[in-house]
C-alpha atoms as a PDB file:
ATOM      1  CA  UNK A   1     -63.281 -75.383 -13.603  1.00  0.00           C
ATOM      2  CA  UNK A   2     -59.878 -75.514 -15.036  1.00  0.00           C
ATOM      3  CA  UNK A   3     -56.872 -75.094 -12.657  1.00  0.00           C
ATOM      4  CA  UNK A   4     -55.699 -71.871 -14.858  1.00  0.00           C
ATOM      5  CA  UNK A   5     -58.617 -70.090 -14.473  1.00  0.00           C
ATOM      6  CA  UNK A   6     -57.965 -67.167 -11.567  1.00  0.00           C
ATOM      7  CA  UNK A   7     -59.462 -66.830  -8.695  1.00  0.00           C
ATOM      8  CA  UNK A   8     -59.808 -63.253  -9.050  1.00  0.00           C
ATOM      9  CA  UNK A   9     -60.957 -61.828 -12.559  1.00  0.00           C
ATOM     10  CA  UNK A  10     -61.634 -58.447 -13.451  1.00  0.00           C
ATOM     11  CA  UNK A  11     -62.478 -57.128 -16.683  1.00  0.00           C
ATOM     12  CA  UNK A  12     -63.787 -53.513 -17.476  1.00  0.00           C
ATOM     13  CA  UNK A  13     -64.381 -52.333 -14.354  1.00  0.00           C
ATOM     14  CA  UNK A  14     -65.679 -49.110 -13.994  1.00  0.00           C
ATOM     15  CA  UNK A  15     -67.421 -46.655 -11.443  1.00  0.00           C
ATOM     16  CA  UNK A  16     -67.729 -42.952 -11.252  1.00  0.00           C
ATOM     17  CA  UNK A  17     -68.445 -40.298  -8.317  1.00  0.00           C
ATOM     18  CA  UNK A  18     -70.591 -37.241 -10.015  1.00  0.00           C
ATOM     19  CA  UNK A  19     -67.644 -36.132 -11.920  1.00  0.00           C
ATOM     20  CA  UNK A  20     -64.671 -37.867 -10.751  1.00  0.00           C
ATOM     21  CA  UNK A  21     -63.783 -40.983 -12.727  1.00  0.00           C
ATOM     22  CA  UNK A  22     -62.446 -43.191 -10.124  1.00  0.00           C
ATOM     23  CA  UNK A  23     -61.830 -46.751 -11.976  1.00  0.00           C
ATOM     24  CA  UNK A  24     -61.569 -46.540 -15.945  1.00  0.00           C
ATOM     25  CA  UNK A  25     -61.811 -49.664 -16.946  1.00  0.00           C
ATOM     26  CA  UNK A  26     -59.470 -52.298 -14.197  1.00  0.00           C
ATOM     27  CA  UNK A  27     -58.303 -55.407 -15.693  1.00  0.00           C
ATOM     28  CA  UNK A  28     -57.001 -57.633 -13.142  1.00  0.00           C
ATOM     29  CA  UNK A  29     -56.184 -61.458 -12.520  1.00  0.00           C
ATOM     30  CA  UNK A  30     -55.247 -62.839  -8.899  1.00  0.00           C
ATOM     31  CA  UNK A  31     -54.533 -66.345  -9.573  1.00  0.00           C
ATOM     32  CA  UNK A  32     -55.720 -68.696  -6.920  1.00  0.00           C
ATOM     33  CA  UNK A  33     -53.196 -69.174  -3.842  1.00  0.00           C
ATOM     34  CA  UNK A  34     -51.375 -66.145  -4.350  1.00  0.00           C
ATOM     35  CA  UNK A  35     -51.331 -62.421  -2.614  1.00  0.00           C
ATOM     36  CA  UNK A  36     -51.247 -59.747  -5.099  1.00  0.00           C
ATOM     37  CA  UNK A  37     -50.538 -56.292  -3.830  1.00  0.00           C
ATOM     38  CA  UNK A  38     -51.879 -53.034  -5.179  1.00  0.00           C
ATOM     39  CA  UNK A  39     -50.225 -49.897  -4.916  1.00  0.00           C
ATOM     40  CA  UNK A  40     -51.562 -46.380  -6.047  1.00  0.00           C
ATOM     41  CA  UNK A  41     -51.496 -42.756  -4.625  1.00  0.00           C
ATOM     42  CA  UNK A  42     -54.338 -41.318  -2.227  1.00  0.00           C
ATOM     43  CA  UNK A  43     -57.417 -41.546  -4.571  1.00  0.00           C
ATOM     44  CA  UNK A  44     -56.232 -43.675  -7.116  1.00  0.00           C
ATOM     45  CA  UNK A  45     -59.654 -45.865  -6.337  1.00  0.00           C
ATOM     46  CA  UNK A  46     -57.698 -49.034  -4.058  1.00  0.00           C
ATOM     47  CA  UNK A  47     -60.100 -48.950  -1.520  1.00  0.00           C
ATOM     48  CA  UNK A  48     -62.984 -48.258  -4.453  1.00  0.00           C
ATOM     49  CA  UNK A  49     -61.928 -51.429  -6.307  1.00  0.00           C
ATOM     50  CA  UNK A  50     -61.550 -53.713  -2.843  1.00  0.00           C
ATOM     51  CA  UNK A  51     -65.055 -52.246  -2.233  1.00  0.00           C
ATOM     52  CA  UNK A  52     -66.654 -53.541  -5.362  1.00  0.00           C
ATOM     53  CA  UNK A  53     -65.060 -56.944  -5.113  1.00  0.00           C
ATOM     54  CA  UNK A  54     -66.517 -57.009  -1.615  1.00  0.00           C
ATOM     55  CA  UNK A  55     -70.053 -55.561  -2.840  1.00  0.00           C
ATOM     56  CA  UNK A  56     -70.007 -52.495  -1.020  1.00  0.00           C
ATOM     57  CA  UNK A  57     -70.491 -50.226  -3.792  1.00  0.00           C
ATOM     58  CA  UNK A  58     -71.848 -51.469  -6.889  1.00  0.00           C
ATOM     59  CA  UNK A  59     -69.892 -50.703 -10.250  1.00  0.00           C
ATOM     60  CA  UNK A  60     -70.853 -48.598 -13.112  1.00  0.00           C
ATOM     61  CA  UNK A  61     -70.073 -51.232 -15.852  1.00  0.00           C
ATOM     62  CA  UNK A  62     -67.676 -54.326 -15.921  1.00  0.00           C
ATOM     63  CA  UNK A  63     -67.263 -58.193 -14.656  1.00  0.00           C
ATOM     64  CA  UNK A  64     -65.967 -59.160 -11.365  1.00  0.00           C
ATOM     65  CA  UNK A  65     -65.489 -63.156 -11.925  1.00  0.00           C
ATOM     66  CA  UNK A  66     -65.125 -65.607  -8.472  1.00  0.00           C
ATOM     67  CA  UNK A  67     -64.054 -69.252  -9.462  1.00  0.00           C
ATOM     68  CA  UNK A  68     -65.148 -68.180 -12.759  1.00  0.00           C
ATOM     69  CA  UNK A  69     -68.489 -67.054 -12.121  1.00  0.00           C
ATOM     70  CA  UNK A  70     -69.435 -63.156 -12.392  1.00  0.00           C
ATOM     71  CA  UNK A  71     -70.706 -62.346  -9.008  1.00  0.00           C
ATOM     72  CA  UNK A  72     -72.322 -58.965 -10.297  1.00  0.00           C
ATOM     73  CA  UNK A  73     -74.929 -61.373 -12.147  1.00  0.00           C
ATOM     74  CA  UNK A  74     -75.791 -63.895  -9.521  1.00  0.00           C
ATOM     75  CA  UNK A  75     -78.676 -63.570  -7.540  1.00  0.00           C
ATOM     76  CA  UNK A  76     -78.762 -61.976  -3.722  1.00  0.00           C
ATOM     77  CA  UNK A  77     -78.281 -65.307  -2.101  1.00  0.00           C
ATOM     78  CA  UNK A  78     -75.743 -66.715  -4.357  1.00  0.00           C
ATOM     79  CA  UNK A  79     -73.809 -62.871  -3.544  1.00  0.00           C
ATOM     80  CA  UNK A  80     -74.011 -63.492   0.384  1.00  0.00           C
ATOM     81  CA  UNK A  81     -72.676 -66.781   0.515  1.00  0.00           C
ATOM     82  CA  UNK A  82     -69.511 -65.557  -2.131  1.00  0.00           C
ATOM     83  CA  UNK A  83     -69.078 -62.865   0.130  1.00  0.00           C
ATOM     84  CA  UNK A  84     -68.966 -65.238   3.067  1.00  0.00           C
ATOM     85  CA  UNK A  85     -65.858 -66.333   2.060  1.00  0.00           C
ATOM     86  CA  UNK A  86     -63.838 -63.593   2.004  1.00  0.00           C
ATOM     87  CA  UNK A  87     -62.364 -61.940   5.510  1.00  0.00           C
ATOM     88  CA  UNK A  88     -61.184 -57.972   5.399  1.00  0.00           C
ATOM     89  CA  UNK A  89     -58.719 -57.109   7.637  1.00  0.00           C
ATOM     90  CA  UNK A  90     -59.634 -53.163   7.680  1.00  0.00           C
ATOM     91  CA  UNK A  91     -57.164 -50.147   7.592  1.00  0.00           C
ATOM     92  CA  UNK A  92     -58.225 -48.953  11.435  1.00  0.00           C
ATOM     93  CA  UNK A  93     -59.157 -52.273  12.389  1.00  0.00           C
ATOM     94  CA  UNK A  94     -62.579 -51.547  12.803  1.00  0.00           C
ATOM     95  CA  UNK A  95     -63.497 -53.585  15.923  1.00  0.00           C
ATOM     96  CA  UNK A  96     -66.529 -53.241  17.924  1.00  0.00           C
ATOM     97  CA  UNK A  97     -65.363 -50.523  21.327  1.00  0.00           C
ATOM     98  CA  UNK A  98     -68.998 -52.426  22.911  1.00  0.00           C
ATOM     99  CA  UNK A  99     -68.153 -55.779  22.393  1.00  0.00           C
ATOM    100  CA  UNK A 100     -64.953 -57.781  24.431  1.00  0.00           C
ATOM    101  CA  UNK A 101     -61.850 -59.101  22.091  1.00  0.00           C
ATOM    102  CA  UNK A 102     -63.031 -62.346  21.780  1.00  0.00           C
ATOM    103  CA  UNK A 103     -66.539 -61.534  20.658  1.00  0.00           C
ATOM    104  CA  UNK A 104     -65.101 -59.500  17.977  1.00  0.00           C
ATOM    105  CA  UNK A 105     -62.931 -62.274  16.964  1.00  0.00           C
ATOM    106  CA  UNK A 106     -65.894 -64.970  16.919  1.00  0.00           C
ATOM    107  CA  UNK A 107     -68.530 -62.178  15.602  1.00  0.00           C
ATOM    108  CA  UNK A 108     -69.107 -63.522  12.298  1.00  0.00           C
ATOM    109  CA  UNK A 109     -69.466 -67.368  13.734  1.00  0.00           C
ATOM    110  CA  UNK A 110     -72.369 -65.693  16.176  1.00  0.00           C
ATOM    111  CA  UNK A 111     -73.959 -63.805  13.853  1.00  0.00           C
ATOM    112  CA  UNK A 112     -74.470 -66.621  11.258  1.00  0.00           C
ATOM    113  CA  UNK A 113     -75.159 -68.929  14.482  1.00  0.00           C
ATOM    114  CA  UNK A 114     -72.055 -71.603  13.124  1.00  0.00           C
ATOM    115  CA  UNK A 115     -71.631 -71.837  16.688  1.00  0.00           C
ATOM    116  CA  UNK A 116     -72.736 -71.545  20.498  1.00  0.00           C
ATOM    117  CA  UNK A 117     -71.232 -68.838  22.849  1.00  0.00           C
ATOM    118  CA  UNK A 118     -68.902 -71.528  24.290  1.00  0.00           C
ATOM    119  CA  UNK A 119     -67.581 -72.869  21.021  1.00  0.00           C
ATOM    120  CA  UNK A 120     -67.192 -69.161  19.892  1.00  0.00           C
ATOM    121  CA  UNK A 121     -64.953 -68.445  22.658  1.00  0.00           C
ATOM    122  CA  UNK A 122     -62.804 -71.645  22.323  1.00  0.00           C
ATOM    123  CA  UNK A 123     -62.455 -71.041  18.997  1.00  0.00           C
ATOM    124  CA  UNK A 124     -61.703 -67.358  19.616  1.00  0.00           C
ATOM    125  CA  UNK A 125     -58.886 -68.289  22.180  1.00  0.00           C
ATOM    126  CA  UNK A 126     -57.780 -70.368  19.027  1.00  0.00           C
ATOM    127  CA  UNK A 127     -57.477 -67.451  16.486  1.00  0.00           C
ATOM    128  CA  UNK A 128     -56.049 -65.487  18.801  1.00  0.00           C
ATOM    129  CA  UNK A 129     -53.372 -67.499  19.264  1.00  0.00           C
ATOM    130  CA  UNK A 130     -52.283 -67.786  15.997  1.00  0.00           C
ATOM    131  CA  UNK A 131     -51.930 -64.073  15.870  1.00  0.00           C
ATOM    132  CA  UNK A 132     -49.637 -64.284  19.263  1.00  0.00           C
ATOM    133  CA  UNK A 133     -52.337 -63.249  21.586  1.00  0.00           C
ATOM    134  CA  UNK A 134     -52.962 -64.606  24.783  1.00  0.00           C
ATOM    135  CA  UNK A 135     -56.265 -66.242  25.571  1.00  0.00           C
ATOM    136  CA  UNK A 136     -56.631 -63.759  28.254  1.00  0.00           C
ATOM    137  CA  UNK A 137     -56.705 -61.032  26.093  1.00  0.00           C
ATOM    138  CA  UNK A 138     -60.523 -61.758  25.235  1.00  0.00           C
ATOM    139  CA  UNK A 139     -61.565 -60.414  27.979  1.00  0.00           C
ATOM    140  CA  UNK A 140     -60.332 -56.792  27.429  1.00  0.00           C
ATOM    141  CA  UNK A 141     -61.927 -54.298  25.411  1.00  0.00           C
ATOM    142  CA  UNK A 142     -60.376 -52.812  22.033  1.00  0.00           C
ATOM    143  CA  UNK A 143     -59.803 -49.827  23.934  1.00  0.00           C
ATOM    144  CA  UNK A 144     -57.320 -51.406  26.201  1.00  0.00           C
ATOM    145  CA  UNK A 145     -55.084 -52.672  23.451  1.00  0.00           C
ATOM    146  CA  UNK A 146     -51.676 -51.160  21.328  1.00  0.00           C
ATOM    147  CA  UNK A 147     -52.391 -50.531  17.915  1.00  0.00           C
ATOM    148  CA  UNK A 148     -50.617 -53.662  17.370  1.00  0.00           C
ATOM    149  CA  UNK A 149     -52.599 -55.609  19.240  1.00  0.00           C
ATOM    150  CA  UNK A 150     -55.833 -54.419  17.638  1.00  0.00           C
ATOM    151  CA  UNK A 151     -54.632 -55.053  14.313  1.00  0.00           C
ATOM    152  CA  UNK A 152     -53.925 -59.201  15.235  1.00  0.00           C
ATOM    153  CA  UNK A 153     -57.105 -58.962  16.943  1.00  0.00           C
ATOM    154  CA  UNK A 154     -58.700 -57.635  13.591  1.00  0.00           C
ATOM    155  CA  UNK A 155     -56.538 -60.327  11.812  1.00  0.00           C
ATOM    156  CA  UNK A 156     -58.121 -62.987  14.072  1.00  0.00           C
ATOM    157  CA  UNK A 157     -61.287 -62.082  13.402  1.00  0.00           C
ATOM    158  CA  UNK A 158     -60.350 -61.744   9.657  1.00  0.00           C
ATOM    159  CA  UNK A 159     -59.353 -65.586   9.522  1.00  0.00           C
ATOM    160  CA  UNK A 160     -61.898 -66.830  11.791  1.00  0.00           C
ATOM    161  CA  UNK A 161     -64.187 -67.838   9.062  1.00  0.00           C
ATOM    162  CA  UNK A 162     -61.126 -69.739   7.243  1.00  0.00           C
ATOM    163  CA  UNK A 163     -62.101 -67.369   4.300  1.00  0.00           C
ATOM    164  CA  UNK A 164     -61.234 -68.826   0.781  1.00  0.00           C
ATOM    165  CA  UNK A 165     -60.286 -65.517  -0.137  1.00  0.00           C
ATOM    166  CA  UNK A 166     -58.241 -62.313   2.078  1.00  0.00           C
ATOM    167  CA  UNK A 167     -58.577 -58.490   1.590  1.00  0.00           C
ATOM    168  CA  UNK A 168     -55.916 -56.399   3.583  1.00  0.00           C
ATOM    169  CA  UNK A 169     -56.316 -52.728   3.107  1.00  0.00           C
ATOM    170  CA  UNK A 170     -53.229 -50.936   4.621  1.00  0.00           C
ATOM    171  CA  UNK A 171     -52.206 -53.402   7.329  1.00  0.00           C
ATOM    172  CA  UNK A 172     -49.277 -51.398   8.503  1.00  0.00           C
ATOM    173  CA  UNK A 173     -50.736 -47.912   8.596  1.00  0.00           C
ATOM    174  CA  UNK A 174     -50.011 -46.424  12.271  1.00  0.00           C
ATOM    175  CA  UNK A 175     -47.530 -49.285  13.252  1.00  0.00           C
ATOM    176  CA  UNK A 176     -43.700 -48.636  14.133  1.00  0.00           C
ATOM    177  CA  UNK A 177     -41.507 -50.442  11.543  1.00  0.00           C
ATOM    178  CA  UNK A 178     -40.970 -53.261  14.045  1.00  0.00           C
ATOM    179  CA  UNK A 179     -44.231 -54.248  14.322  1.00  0.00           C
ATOM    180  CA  UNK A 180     -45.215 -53.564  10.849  1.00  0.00           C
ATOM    181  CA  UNK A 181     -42.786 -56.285   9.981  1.00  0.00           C
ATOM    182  CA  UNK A 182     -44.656 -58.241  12.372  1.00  0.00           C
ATOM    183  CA  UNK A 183     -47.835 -57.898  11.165  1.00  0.00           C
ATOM    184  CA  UNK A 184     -47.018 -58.861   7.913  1.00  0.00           C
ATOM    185  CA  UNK A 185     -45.398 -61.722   9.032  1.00  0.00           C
ATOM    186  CA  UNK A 186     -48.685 -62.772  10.407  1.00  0.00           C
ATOM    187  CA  UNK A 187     -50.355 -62.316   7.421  1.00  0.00           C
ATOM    188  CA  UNK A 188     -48.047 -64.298   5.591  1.00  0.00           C
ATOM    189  CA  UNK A 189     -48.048 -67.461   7.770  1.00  0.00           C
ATOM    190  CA  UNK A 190     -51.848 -67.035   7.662  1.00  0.00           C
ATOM    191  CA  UNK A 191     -52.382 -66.705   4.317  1.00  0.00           C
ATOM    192  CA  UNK A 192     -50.457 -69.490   3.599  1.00  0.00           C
ATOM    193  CA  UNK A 193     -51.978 -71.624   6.531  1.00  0.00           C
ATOM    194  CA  UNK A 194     -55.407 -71.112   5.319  1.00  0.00           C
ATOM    195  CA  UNK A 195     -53.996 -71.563   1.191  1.00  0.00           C
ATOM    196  CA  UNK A 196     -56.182 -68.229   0.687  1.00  0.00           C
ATOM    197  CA  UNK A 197     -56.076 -65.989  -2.651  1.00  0.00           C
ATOM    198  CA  UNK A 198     -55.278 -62.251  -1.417  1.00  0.00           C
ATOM    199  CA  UNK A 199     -55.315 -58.991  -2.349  1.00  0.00           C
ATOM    200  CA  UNK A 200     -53.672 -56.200  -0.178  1.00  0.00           C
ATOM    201  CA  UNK A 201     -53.890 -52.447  -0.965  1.00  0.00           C
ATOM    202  CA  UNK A 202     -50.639 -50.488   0.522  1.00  0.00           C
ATOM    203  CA  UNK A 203     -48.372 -47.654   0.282  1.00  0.00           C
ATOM    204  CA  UNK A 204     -45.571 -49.284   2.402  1.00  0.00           C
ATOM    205  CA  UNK A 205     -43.071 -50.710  -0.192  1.00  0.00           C
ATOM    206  CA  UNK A 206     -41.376 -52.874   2.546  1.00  0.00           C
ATOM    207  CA  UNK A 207     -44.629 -54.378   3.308  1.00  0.00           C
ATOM    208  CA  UNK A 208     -45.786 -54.228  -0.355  1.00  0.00           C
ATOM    209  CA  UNK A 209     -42.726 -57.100  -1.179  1.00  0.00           C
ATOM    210  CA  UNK A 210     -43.220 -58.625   2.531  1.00  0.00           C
ATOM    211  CA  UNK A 211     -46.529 -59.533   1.479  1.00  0.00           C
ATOM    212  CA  UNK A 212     -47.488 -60.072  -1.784  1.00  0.00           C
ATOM    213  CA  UNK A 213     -46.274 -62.670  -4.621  1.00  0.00           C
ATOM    214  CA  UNK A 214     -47.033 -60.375  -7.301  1.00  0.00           C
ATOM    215  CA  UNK A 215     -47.734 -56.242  -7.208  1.00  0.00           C
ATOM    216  CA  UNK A 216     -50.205 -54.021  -9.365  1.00  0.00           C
ATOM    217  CA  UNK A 217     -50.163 -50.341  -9.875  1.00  0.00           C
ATOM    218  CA  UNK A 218     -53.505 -48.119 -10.188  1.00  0.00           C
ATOM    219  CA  UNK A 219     -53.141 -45.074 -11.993  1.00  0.00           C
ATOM    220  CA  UNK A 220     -55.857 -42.697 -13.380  1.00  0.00           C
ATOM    221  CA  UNK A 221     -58.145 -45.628 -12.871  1.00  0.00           C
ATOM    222  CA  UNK A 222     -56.522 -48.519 -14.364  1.00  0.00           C
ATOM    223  CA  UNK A 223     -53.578 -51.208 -13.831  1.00  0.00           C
ATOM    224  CA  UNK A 224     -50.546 -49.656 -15.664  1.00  0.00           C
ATOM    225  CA  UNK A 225     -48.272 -52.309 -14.673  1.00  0.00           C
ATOM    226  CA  UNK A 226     -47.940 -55.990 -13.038  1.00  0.00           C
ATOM    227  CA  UNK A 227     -45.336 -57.878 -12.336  1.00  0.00           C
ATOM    228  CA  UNK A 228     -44.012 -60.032  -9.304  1.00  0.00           C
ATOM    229  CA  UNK A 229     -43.713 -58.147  -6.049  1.00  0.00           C
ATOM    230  CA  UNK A 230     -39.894 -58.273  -5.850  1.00  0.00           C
ATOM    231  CA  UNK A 231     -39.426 -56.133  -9.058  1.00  0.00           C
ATOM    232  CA  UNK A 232     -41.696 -53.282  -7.569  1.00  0.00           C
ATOM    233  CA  UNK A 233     -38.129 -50.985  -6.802  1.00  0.00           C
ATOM    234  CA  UNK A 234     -37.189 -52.140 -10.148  1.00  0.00           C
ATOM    235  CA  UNK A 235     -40.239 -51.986 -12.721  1.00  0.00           C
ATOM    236  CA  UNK A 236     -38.680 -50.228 -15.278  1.00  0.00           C
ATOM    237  CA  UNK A 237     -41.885 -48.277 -15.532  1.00  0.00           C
ATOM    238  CA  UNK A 238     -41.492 -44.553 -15.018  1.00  0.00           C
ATOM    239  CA  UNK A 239     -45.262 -44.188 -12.852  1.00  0.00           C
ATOM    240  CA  UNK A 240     -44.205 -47.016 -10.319  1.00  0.00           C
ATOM    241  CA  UNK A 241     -40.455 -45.801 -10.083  1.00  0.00           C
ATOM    242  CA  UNK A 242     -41.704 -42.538  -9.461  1.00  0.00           C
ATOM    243  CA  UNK A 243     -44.225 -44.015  -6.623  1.00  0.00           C
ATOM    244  CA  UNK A 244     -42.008 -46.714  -5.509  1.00  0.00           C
ATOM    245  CA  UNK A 245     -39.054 -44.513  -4.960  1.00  0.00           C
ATOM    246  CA  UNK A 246     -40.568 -41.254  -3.658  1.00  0.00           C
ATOM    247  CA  UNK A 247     -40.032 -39.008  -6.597  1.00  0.00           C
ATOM    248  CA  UNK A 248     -41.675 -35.405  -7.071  1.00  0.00           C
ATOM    249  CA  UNK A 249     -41.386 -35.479 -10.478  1.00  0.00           C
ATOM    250  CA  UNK A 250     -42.479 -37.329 -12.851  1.00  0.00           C
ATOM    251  CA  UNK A 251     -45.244 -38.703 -14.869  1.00  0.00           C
ATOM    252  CA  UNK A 252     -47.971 -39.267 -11.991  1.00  0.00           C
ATOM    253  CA  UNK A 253     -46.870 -35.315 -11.249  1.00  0.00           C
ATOM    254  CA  UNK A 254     -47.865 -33.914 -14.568  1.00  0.00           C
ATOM    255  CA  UNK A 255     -51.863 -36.207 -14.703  1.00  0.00           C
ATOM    256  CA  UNK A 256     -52.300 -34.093 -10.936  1.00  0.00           C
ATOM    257  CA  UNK A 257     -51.068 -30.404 -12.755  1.00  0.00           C
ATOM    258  CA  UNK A 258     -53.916 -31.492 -15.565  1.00  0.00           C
END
C-alpha cells in the first residue's frame, strides 16, 4: 500500500430517503494522519455520510475505500473488525445512564472481552485521565456529570480502543465557549497522541479551524469545496462564505426557495 494512498476514500457516494436526495454523489479523500472537518447546514447529509462510513446505513451506490480496500465489498467479518477501529465521539455523548463512568469508558474492551473487569477499570482510570478526569469520577453515573464532563467521558471511551481512525460529530454542541475550546483541545492532543485519521462534522467555525487540518463543505449532497481548515473564513467560494460568515443571502438561500 503506497504511502499516498488516503486513508479515507470516497467516490460516488450516494443514498436517498423516499424522495429526498440526501448525498449526490460525495467525493472525498482524508489522507492518513490528518483531521478533516466537514461543514454543511442542518440536512445537508453530515451525519448521513459519517453514518455510511461507520456502516450504519448502507448506501445507495458508490465506494467507501479503508487503507485502500472498499469496505462496502468485504465480507461481514472483514466489516466488523474495520469498524473496530474507528471510535465516535457522538453529538449528545450517548453514554449508558445504567452503567457507572468507568464502565462506559472500558465498554467496548468488555464487550469484546480484550480485558478482565480489573484491567478495564485500570485502564479506564487511564483514559480518563487523559481527558482531565479524576479516577474518582468512575464511580459516578452520567447523570451526575456537566455537559463537559460527559463529553471527555464520551471522548475517553472514544479513544479507549486506540482507534486507527476518529469520527467527531458536533463535539461542541451545548458547551459554553470556554469549554468548547477545551474540548477541542482534547481532541487535538488525542488525535495526535494516538496518530489517528479524523473526520469531524461541525457548525462551530472556531472549532471547525481548532480542529481540523483541512475543511470540506456539503452542499445539495456533494463536496463543493476543500481546502485547508485555516482558509474556511476565506474560501473565496460564495456557498462557504455565505455559511462560514452567517449570511442570509446568498447562493445556499436561493437551492432552499427551489
Amino acid at each position: 500500500m503506497s504511502d499516498e494512498t488516503p486513508k479515507i476514500r470516497i467516490r460516488g457516494l450516494h443514498k436517498r430517503f423516499g424522495a429526498k436526495q440526501v448525498l449526490d454523489g460525495v467525493d472525498l479523500d482524508v489522507p492518513r494522519g490528518t483531521s478533516l472537518v466537514v461543514i454543511g447546514g442542518s440536512g445537508s447529509g453530515k451525519s448521513v455520510l459519517l453514518k455510511c462510513i461507520l456502516g450504519l446505513i448502507e448506501p445507495d451506490a458508490g465506494t467507501i475505500e479503508i487503507d485502500g480496500k472498499d469496505i462496502l465489498k468485504q465480507p461481514r467479518g472483514e466489516r466488523e473488525l474495520t469498524r473496530a477501529r474507528i471510535g465516535m465521539l457522538f453529538q449528545a455523548g450517548a453514554l449508558f445512564d445504567s452503567l457507572p463512568v468507568w464502565e462506559n469508558v472500558a465498554f467496548g474492551l468488555l464487550a469484546r472481552h480484550k480485558a478482565s473487569r480489573i484491567d478495564a477499570r485500570t485502564k479506564a482510570n487511564d483514559f480518563l485521565q487523559q481527558v482531565g478526569l479524576a479516577a474518582s469520577v468512575g464511580d459516578l453515573s452520567p447523570a451526575e456529570l456537566s455537559g463537559g464532563m460527559q463529553k471527555r467521558v464520551a471522548l475517553a471511551r472514544a479513544i479507549a480502543s486506540q482507534p486507527e481512525i476518529m469520527f467527531f460529530d458536533e463535539p461542541t454542541t451545548g458547551l459554553d465557549p470556554i469549554m468548547g475550546a477545551a474540548i477541542d483541545g482534547l481532541i487535538v492532543d488525542c488525535v495526535k497522541r494516538l496518530g489517528s485519521t479524523a473526520i469531524a462534522i461541525t457548525h462551530d467555525m472556531a472549532s471547525a479551524r481548532r480542529i481540523g487540518d483541512r475543511a470540506a463543505m456539503l452542499l445539495n449532497g456533494r463536496i463543493v469545496w476543500s481546502g485547508p481548515a485555516a482558509d474556511l473564513m476565506d474560501s473565496h467560494n460564495t456557498a462557504v462564505d455565505q455559511f462560514t460568515h452567517g449570511r442570509r443571502e446568498g447562493p445556499i438561500q436561493m437551492e432552499l426557495r427551489r
